[in-house]
N, C-alpha and C. Protein backbone atom coordinates (compact mmCIF):
# COMPACT_ATOMS: atom_id res chain seq x y z
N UNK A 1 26.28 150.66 54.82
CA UNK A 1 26.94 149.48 55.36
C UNK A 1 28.25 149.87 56.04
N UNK A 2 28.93 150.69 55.45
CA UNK A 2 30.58 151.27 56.11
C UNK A 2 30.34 152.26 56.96
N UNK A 3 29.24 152.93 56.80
CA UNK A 3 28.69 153.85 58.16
C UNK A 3 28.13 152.55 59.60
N UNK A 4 27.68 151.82 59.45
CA UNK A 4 27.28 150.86 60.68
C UNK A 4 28.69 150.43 61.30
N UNK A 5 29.79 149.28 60.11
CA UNK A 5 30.98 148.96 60.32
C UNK A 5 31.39 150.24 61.25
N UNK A 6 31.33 151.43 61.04
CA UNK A 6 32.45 152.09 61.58
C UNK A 6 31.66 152.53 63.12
N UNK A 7 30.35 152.65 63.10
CA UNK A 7 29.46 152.91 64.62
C UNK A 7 29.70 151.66 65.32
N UNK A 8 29.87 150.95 64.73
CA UNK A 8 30.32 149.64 65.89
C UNK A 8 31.62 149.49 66.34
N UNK A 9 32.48 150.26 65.63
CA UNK A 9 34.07 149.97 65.95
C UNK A 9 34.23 150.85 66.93
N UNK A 10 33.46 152.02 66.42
CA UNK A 10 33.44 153.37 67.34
C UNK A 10 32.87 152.87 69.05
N UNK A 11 31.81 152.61 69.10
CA UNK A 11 31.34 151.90 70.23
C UNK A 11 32.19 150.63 70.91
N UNK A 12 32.73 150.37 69.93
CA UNK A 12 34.34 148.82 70.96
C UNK A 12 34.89 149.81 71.56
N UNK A 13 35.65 150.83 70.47
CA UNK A 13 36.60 151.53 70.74
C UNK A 13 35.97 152.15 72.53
N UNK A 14 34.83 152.85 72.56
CA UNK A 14 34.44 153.49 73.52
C UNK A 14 34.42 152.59 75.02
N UNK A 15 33.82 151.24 74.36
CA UNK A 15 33.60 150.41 75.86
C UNK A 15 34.77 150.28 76.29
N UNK A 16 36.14 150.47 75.58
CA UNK A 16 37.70 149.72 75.76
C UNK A 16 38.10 150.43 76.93
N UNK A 17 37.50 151.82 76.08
CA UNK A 17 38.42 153.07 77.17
C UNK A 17 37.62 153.09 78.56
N UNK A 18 36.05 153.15 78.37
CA UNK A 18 35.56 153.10 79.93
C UNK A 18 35.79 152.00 80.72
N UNK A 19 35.91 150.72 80.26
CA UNK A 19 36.21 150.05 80.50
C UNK A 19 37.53 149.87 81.63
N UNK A 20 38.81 150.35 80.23
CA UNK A 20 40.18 150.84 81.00
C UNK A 20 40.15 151.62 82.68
N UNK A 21 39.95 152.65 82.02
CA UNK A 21 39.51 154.03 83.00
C UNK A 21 38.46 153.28 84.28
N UNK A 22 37.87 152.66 84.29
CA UNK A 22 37.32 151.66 85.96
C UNK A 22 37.79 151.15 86.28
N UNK A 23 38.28 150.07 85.59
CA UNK A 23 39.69 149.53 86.69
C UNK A 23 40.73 150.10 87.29
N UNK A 24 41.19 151.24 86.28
CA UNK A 24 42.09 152.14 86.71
C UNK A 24 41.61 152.89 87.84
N UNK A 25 40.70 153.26 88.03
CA UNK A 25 39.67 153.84 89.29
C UNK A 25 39.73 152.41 90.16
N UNK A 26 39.08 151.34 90.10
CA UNK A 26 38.98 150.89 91.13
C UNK A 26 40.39 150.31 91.95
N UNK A 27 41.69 150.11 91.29
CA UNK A 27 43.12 149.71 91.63
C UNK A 27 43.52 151.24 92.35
N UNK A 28 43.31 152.37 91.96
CA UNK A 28 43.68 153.67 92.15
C UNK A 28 42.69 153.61 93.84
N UNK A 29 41.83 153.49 93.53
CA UNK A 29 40.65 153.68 94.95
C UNK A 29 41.61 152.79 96.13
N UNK A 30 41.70 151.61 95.78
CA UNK A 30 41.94 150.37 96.94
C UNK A 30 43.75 150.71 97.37
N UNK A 31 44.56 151.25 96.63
CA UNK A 31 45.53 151.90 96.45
C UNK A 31 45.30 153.08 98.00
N UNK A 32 44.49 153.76 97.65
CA UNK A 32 44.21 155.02 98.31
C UNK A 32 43.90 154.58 99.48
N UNK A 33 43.62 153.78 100.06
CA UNK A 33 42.66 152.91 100.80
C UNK A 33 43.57 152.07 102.14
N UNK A 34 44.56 151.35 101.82
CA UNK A 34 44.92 150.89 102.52
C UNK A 34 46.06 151.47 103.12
N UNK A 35 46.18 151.04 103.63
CA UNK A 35 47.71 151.05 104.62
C UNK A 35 48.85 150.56 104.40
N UNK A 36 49.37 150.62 103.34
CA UNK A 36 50.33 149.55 103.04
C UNK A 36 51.52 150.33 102.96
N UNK A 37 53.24 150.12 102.57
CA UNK A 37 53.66 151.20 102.98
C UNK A 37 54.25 151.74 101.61
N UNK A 38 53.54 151.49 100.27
CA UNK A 38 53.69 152.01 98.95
C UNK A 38 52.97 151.84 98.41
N UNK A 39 52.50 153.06 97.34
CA UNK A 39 51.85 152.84 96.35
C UNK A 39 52.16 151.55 95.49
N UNK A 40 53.31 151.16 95.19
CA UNK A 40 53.79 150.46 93.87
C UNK A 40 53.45 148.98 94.90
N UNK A 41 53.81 149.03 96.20
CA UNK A 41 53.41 147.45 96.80
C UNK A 41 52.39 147.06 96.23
N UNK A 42 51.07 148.49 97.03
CA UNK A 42 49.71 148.02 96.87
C UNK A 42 49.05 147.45 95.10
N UNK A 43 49.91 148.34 94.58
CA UNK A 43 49.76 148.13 93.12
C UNK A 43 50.11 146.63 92.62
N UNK A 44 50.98 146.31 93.26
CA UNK A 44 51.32 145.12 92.72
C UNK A 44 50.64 143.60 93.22
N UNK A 45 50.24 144.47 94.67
CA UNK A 45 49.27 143.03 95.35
C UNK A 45 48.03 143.19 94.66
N UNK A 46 47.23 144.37 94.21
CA UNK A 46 45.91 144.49 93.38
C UNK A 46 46.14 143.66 92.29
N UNK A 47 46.96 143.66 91.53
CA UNK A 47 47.13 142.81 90.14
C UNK A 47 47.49 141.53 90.09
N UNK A 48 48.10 141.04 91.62
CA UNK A 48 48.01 139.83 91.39
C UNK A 48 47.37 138.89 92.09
N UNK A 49 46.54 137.58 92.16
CA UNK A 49 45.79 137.35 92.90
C UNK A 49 46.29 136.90 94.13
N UNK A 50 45.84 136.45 95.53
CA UNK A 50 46.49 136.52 97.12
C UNK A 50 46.65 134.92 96.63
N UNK A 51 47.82 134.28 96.66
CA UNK A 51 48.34 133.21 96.99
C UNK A 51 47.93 132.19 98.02
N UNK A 52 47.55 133.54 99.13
CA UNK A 52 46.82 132.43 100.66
C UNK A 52 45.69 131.78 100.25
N UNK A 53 44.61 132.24 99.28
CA UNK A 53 43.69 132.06 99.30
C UNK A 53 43.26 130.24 98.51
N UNK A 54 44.33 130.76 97.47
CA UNK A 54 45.12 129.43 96.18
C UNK A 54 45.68 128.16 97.16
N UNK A 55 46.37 128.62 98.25
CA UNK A 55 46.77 127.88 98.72
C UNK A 55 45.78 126.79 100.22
N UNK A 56 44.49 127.64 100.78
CA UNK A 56 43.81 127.07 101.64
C UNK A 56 43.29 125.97 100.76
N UNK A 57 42.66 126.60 99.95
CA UNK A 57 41.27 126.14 98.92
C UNK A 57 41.93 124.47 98.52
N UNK A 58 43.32 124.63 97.90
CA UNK A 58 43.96 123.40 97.40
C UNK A 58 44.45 122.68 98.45
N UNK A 59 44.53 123.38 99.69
CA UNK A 59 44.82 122.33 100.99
C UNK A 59 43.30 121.94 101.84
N UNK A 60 42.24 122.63 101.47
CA UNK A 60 41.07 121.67 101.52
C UNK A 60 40.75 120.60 100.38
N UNK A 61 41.12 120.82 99.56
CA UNK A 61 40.43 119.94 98.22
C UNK A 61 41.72 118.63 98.66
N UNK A 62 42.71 118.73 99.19
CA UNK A 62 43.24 117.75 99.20
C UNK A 62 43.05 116.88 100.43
N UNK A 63 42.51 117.76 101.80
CA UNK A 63 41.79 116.60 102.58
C UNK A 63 40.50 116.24 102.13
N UNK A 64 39.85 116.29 101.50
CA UNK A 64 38.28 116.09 101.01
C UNK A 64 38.47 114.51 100.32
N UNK A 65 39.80 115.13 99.33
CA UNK A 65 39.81 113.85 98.14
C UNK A 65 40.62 112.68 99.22
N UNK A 66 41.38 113.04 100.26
CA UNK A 66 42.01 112.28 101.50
C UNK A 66 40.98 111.29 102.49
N UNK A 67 39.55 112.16 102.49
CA UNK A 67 38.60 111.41 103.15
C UNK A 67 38.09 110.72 101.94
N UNK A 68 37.52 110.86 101.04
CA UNK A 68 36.82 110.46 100.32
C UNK A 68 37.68 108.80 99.99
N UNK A 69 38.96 109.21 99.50
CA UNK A 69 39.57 107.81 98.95
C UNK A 69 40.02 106.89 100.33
N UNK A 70 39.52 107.34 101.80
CA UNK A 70 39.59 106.38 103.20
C UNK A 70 38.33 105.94 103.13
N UNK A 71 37.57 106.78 102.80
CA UNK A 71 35.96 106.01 102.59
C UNK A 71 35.66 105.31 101.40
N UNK A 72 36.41 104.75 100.62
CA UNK A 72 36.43 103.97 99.51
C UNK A 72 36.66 102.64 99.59
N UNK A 73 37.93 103.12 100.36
CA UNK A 73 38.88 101.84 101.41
C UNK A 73 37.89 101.26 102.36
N UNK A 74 37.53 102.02 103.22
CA UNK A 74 36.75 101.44 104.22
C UNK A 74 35.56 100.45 103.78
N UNK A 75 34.50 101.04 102.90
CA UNK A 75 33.68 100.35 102.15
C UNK A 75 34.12 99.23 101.17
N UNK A 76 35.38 99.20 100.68
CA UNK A 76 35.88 97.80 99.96
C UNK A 76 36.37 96.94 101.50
N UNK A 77 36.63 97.51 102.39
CA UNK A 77 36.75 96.23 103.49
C UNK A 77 35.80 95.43 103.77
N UNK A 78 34.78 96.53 104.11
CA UNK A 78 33.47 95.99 104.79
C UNK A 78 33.02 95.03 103.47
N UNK A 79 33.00 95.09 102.21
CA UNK A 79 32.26 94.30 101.31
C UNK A 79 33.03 93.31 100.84
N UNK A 80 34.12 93.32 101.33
CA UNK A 80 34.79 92.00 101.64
C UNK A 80 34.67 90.80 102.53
């Protein structure tokens, strides 16, 4: 039973580190990769997510919910 306990901890332990060690490869790769004019920039834009992207997405969702609540309006006129 304390021989299994410990092959399974052993095996966390293992996925943690390969685990680690790929990301560290793939931030290290994209690092290598671009053009940017520092390592520590690129490092720091890899880890955090692009803001532009946060920011389109929530400036579509806010004309969507903009049409949607004119077409709400519109249809309480007409059924008036």
């Amino acid at each position: 039973m304390e021989t299994n306990k410990a092959l399974v901890a052993a095996l966390i332990f293992i996925i943690l580190v390969v685990g680690a060690n790929f990301v560290m490869y793939a931030i290290a790769r994209g690092a290598g990769r671009s053009n940017q004019k520092s390592f520590l920039e690129t490092l720091g834009q890899s880890l955090n997510a692009s803001p532009k992207k946060k920011d389109e997405s929530l400036k579509e969702l806010r004309r969507k919910i903009q049409e949607l609540e004119e077409g709400r309006k519109k249809d309480n006129k007409e059924s008036d």
